[in-house]
Protein backbone atom coordinates (compact mmCIF):
# COMPACT_ATOMS: atom_id res chain seq x y z
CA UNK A 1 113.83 67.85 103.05
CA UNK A 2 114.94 71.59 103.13
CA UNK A 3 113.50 73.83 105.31
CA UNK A 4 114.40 77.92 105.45
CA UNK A 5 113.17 80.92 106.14
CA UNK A 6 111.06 83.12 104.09
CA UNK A 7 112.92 86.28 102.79
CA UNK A 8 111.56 89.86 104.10
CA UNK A 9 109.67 90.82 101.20
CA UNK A 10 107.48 87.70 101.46
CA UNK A 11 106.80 88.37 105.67
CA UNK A 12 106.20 92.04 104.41
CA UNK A 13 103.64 91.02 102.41
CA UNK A 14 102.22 88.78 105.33
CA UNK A 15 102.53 91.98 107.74
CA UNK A 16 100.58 94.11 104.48
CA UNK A 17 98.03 91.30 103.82
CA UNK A 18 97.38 91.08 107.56
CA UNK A 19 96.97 95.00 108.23
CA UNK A 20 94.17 94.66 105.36
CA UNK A 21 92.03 91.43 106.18
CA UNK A 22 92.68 89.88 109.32
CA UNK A 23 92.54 92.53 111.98
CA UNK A 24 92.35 89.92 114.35
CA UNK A 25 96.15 89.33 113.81
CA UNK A 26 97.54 92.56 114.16
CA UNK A 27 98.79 91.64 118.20
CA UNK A 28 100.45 88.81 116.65
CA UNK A 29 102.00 89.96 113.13
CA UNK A 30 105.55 89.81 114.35
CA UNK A 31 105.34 86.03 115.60
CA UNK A 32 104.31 84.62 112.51
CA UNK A 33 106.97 82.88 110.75
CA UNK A 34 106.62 81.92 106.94
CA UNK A 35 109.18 78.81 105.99
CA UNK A 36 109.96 77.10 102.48
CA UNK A 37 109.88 73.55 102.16
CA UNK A 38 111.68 72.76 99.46
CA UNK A 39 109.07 70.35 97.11
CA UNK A 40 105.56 70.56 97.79
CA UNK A 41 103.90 67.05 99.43
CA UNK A 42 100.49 65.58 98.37
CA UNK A 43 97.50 64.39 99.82
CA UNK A 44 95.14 62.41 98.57
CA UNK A 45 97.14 62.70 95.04
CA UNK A 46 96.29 66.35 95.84
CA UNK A 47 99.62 69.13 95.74
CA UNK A 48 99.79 70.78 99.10
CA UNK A 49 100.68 74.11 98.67
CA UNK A 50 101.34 75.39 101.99
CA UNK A 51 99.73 74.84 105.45
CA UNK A 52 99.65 77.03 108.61
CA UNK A 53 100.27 75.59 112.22
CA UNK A 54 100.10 77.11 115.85
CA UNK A 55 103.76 77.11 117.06
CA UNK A 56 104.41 74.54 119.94
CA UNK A 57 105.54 75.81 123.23
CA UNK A 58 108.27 72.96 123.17
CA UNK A 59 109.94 74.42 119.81
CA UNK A 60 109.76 78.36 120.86
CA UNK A 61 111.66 77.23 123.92
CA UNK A 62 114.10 74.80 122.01
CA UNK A 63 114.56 78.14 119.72
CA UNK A 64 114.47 80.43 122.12
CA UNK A 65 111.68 82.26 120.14
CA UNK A 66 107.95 83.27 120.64
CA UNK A 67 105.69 82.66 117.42
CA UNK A 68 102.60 81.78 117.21
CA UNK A 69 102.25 80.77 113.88
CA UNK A 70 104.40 79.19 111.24
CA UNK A 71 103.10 79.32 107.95
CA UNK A 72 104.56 76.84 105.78
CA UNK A 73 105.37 77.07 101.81
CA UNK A 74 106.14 74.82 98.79
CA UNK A 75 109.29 76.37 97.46
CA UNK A 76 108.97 74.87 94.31
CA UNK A 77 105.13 75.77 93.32
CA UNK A 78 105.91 78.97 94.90
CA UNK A 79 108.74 79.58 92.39
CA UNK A 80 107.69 77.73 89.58
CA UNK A 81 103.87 77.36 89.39
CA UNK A 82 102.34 80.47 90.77
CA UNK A 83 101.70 84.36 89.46
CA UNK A 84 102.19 87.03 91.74
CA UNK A 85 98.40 87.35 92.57
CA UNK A 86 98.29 83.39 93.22
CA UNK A 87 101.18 83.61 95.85
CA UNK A 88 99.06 86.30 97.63
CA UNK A 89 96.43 84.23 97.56
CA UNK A 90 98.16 81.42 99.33
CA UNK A 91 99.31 83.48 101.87
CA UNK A 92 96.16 84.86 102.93
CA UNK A 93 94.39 81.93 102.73
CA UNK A 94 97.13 80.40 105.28
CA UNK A 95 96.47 83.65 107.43
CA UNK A 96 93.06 83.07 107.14
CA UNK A 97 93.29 80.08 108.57
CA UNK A 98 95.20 81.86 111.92
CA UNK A 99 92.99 82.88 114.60
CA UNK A 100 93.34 85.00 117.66
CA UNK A 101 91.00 85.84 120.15
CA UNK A 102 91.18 87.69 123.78
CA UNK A 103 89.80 86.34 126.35
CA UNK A 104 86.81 88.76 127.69
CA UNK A 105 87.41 87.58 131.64
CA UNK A 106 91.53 86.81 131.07
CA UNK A 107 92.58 89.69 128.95
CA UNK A 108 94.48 86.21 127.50
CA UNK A 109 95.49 85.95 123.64
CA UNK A 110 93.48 82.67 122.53
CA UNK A 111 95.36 81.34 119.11
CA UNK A 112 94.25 78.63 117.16
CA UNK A 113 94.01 77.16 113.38
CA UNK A 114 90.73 76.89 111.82
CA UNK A 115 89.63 74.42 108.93
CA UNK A 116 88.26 75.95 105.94
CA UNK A 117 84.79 76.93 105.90
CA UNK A 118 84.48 74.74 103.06
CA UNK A 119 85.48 71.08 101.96
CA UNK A 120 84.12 70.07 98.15
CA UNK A 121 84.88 68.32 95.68
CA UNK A 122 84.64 70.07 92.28
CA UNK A 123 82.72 67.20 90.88
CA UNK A 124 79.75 66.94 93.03
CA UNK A 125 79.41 70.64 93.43
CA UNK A 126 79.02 70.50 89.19
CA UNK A 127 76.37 67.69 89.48
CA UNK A 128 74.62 69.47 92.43
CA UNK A 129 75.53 72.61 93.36
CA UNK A 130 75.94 74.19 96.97
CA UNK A 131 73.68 71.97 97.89
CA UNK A 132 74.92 72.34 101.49
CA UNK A 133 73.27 73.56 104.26
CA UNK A 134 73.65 77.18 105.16
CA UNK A 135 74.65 78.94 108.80
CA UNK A 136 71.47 81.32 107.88
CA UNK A 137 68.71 79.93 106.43
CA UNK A 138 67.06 83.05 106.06
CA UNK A 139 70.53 84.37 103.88
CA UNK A 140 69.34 84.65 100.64
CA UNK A 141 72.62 85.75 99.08
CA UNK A 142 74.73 83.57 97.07
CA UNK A 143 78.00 82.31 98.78
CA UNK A 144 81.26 82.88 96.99
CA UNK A 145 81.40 79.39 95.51
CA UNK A 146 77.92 79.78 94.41
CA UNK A 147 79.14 82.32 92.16
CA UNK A 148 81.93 80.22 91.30
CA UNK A 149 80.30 76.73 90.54
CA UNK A 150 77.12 78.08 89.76
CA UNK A 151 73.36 77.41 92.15
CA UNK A 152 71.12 75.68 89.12
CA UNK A 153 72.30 72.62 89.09
């Protein structure tokens, strides 16, 4: 399997996307590395798009580099299945997944990849709605996928 380097407009876009939504990156921007893969893998008969993963300690020294993150892209949905807007999309839902915090008594950069917020299937959210708990209780907004599947089920 093929493995390269994203060209500079994509990483410009990363550097763009991360000056807009993720100001938690902004220490960081130049140490995350977006690859190709060259066909997209599956899971659970599911197309994997793209993934992000902390950079091991053991590979920046093998490569004598010093990223953080490595976000990693199906070159052929990339090319072949998504729009413009959708390709932005995957990227910053890979950044989203990035996380960087200082530590308050170190000073220390704390990086890390977070899970989505939130794991559904399409199916039971149309037979039930959100009907998952919520962090607030007293929130009596609708989420984002509330909007999307719909809360009167």
């Amino acid at each position: 399997m093929n493995i390269w380097q994203a060209p500079t407009d994509v990483h410009d876009k990363v550097r763009e996307l991360v000056g807009q939504n993720h100001p938690d990156l902004a220490l960081v921007v130049d140490e995350i590395i977006v690859v190709f893969r060259e066909k997209a893998g599956k899971r659970g008969g599911q197309v994997v798009l793209g993934n992000s993963r902390k950079v091991a300690a053991l590979a920046n020294a093998i490569g004598n580099t010093d990223y953080k993150f490595v976000l990693e892209v199906a070159a052929d949905q990339w090319d072949q299945e998504l729009t413009s807007r959708q390709r932005e999309a995957l990227l910053d839902h890979l950044l989203t997944a990035c996380r960087c915090e200082e530590d308050p008594k170190t000073g220390d950069l704390k990086c890390s990849v977070a899970k989505p917020d939130i794991s559904a299937f399409r199916e039971n959210v149309e037979r039930y709605g959100m009907w998952f708990p919520k962090d607030d209780p007293d929130d009596e907004d609708t989420s984002p996928v509330e909007e999307m599947f719909g809360s009167d089920q």
